[in-house]
Protein backbone atom coordinates (compact mmCIF):
# COMPACT_ATOMS: atom_id res chain seq x y z
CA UNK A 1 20.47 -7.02 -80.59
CA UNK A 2 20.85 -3.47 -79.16
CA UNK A 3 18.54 -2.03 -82.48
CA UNK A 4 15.99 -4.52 -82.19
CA UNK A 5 15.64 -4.22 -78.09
CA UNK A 6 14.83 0.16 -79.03
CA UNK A 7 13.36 -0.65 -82.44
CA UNK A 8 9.13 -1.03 -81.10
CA UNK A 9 10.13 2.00 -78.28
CA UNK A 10 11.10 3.84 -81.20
CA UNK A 11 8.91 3.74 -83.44
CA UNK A 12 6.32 4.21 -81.11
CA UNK A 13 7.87 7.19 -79.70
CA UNK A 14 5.45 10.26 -78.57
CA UNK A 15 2.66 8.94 -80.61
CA UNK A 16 -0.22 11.42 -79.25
CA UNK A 17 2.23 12.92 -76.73
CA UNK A 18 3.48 16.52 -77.57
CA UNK A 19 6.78 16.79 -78.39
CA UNK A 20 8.04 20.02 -76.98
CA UNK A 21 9.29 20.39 -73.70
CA UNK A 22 7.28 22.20 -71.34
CA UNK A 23 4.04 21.31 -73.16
CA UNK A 24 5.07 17.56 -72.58
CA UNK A 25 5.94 17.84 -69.15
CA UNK A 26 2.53 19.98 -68.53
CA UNK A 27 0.83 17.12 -70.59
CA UNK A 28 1.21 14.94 -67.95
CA UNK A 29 0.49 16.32 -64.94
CA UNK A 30 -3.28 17.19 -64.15
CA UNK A 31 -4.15 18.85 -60.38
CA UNK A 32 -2.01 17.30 -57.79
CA UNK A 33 -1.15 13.92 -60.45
CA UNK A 34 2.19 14.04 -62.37
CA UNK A 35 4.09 11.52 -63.73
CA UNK A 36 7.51 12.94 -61.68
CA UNK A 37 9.50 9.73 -63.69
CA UNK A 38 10.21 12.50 -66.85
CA UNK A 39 10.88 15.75 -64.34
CA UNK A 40 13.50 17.31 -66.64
CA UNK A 41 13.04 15.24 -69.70
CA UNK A 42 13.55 17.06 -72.83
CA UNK A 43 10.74 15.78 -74.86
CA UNK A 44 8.88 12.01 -74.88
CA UNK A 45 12.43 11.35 -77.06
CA UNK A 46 15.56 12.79 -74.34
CA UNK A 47 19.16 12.09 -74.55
CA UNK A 48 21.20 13.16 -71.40
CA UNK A 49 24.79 12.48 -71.49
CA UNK A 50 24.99 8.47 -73.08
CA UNK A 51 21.38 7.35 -72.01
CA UNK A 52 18.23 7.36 -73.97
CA UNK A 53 15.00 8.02 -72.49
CA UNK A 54 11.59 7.07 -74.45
CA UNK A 55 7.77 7.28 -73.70
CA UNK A 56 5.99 5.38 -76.06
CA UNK A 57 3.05 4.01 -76.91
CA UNK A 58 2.02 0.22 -77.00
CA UNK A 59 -1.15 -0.11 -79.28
CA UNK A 60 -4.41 -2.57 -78.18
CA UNK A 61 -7.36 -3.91 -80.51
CA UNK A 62 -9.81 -1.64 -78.18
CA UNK A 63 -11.45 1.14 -78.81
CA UNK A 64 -14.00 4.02 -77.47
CA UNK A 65 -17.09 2.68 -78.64
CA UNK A 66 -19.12 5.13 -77.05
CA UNK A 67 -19.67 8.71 -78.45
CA UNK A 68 -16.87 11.50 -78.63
CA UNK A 69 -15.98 12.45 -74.75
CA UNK A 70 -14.83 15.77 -74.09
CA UNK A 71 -12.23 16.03 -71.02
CA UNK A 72 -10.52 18.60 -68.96
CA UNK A 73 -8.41 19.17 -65.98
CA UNK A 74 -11.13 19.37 -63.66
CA UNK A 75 -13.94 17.04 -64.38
CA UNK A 76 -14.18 12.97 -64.51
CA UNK A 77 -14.88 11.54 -68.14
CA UNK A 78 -16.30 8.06 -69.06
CA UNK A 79 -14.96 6.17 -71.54
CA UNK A 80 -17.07 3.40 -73.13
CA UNK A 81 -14.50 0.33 -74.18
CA UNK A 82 -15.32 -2.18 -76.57
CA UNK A 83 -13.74 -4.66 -74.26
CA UNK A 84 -12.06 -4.93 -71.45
CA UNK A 85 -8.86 -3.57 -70.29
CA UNK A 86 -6.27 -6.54 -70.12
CA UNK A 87 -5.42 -7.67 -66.50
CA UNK A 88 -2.37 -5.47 -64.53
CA UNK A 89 -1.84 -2.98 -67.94
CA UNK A 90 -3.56 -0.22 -66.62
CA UNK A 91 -3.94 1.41 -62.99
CA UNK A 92 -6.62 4.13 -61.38
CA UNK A 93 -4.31 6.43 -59.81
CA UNK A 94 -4.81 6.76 -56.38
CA UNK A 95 -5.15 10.21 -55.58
CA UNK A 96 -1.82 10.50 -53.36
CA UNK A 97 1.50 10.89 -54.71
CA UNK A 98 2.82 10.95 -58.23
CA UNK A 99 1.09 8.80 -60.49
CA UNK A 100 2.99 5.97 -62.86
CA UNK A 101 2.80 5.14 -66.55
CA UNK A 102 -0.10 2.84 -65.84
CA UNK A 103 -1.88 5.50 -64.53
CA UNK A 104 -2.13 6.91 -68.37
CA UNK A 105 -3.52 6.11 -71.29
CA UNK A 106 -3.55 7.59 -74.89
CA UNK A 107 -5.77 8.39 -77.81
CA UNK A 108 -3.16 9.13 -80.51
CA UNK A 109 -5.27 11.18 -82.23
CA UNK A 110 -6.59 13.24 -78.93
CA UNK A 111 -2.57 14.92 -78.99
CA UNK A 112 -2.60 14.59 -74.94
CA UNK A 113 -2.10 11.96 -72.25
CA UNK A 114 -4.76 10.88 -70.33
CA UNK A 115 -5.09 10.71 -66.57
CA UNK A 116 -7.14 7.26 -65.23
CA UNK A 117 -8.67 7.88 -61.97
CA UNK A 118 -10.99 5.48 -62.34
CA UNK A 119 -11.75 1.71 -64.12
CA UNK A 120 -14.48 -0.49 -63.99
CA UNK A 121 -15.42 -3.65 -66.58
CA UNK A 122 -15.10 -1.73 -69.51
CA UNK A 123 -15.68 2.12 -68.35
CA UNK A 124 -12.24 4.61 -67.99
CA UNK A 125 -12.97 7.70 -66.03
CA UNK A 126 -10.46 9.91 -67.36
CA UNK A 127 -9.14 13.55 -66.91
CA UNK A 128 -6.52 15.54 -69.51
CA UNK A 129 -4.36 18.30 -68.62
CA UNK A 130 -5.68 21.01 -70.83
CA UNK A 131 -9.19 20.57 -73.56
CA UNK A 132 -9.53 17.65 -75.36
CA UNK A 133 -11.51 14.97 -76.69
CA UNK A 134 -11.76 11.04 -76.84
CA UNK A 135 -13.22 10.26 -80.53
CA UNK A 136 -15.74 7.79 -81.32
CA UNK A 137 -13.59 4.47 -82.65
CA UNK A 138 -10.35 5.74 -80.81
CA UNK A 139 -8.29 2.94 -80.51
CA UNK A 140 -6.58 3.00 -77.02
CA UNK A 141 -3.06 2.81 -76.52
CA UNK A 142 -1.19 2.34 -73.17
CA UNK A 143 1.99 4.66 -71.87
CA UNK A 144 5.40 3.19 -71.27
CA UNK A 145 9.09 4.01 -70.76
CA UNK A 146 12.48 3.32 -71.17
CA UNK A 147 15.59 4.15 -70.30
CA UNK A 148 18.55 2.55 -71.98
CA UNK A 149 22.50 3.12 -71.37
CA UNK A 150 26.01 0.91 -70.95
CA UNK A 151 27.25 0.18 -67.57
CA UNK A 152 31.00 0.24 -67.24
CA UNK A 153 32.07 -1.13 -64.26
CA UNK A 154 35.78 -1.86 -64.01
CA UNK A 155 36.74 -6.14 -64.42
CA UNK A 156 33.57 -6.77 -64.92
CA UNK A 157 31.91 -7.33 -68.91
CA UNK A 158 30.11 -3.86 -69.86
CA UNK A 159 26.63 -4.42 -70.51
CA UNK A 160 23.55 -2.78 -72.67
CA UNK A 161 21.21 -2.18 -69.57
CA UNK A 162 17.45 -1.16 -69.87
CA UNK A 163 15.02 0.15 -67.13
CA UNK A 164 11.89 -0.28 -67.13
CA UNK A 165 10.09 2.79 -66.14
CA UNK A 166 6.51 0.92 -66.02
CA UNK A 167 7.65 -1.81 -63.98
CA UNK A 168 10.25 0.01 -61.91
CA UNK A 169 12.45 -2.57 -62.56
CA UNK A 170 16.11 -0.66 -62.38
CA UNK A 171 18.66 -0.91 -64.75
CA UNK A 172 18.52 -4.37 -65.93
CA UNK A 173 21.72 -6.43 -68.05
CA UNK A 174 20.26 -7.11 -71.32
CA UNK A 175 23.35 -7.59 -73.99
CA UNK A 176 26.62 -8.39 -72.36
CA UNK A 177 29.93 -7.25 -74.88
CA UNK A 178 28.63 -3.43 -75.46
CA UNK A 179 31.39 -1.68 -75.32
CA UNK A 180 29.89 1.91 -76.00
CA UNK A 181 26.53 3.13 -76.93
CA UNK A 182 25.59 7.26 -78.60
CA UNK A 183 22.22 8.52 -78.50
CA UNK A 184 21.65 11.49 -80.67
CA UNK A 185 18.17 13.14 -81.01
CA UNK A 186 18.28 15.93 -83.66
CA UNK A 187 15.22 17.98 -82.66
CA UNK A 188 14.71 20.23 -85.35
CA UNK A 189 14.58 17.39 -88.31
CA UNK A 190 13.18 14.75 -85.42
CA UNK A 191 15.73 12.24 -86.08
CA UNK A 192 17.32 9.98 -83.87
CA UNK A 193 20.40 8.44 -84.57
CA UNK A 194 22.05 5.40 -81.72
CA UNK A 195 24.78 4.48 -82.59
CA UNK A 196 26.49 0.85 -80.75
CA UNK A 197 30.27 -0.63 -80.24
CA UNK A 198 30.34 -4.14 -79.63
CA UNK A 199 32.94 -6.10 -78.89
CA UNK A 200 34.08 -9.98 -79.37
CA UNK A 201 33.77 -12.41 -76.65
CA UNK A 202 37.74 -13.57 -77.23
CA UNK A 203 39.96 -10.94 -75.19
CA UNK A 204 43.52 -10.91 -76.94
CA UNK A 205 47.12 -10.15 -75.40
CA UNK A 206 47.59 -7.52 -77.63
CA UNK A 207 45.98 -4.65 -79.51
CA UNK A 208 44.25 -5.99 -82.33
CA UNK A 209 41.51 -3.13 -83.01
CA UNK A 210 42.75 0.40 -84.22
CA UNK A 211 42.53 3.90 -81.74
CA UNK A 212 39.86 4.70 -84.11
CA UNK A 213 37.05 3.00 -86.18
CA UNK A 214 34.63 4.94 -89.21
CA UNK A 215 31.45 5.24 -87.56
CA UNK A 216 32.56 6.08 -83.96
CA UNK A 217 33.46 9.66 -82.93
CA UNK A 218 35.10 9.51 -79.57
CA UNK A 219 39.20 7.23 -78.82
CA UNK A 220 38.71 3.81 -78.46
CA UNK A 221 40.03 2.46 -74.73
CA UNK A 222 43.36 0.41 -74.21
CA UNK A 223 41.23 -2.09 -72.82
CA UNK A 224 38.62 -2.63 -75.47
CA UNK A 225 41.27 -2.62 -78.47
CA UNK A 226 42.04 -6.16 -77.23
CA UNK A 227 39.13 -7.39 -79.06
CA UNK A 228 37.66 -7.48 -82.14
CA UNK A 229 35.00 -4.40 -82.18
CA UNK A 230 32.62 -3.57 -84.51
CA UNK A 231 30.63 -0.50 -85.08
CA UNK A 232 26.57 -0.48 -85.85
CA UNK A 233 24.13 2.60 -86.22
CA UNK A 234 21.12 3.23 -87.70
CA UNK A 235 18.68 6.37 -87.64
CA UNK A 236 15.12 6.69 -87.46
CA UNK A 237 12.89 9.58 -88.07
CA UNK A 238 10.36 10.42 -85.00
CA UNK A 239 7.00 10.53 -86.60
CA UNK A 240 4.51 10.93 -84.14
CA UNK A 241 4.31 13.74 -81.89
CA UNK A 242 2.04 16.64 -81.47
CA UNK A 243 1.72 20.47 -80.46
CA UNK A 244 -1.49 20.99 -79.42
């Protein structure tokens, strides 16, 4: 349940973002608008201690029907759609304080974010943080995030937890019974490898899973050797990503 939660963030991970550090921080922030929700992420794919951090894309049938539109920092660019954007997915930033992911779009093959500061019927004024260009037949994509970790609190049943970084929606309980959960981002080769200890729903009097289990690197807790636990990971490469 874990794998399949990540599995569309995933795979959709910095598609038309860049992938190295400073370039994707840069990426998204144009003038006085930043997206301040990734200060001091490593990359559109982050791990920091046990929690994995992902900006994605989430693809849409429309596309720049209009000719190719050249953007930059400092100059408002329309976009001709071939339909409308749908209801609440994407937001004109405001022009005071840092912008969020609906304030962004992307056109995968562009290799930068775009900044909306403006959106009318079927028209996205648009700005980029450095040179680029919308192409003719584009298809537009909208920006999201994730975070994704296990809460431990103590007497209490840990728990997979998600945050929504679109909706600002806070860690959120989404599979009860996770004992443990390793992110792992190999940079270099651009593979990511999460790795998940579960646990069974019957708690028994006694030890009945060993200190350690194949699969899992770290001692397993007194408390979670009283069930039945059971060991799941699976690796993806990263695909997408740019350096412009």
């Amino acid at each position: 349940m874990v794998l399949q939660i990540l599995r569309l963030p995933v795979e959709n991970a910095s598609l038309g973002l860049p992938s190295e550090g400073e370039k994707f921080r840069a990426s998204l922030s144009v003038g006085k608008a930043a997206l301040v929700a990734v200060n001091g992420w490593e990359g559109p794919v982050s791990v920091a201690g046990g929690e994995l951090r992902l900006l994605y894309a989430v693809p849409t049938t429309t596309v720049n029907e209009g000719l190719a539109a050249e953007t930059s920092s400092s100059q408002d660019r329309a976009v001709k759609l071939s339909a409308p954007v749908t209801d609440g997915q994407v937001q004109a930033w405001t022009g005071i304080g840092p912008t969020v992911t609906k304030s962004w779009v992307l056109f995968p093959p562009s290799g930068v974010p775009f900044l909306v500061k403006g959106l009318s019927n079927r028209t996205l004024s648009v700005r980029s943080s450095t040179s680029s260009c919308v192409f003719h037949n584009a298809r537009l994509h909208y920006l999201r995030g994730i975070r994704a970790r296990v809460v431990l609190v103590p007497g209490q049943e840990p728990a997979f937890c998600t945050e929504d970084l679109t909706s600002g929606s806070g860690l959120q309980e989404r599979v009860l019974g996770i004992a443990g959960f390793l992110p792992s981002f190999d940079a270099v080769n651009r593979t990511l490898t999460l790795t998940v200890l579960s646990r069974g729903g019957r708690r028994h009097p006694d030890a009945v899973s060993p200190a350690c289990l194949p699969g899992w690197p770290e001692r397993i807790e007194d408390e979670d050797r009283a069930y039945v636990l059971s060991v799941t990971s699976r690796t993806w490469r990263i695909r997408n990503g740019t350096e412009p």
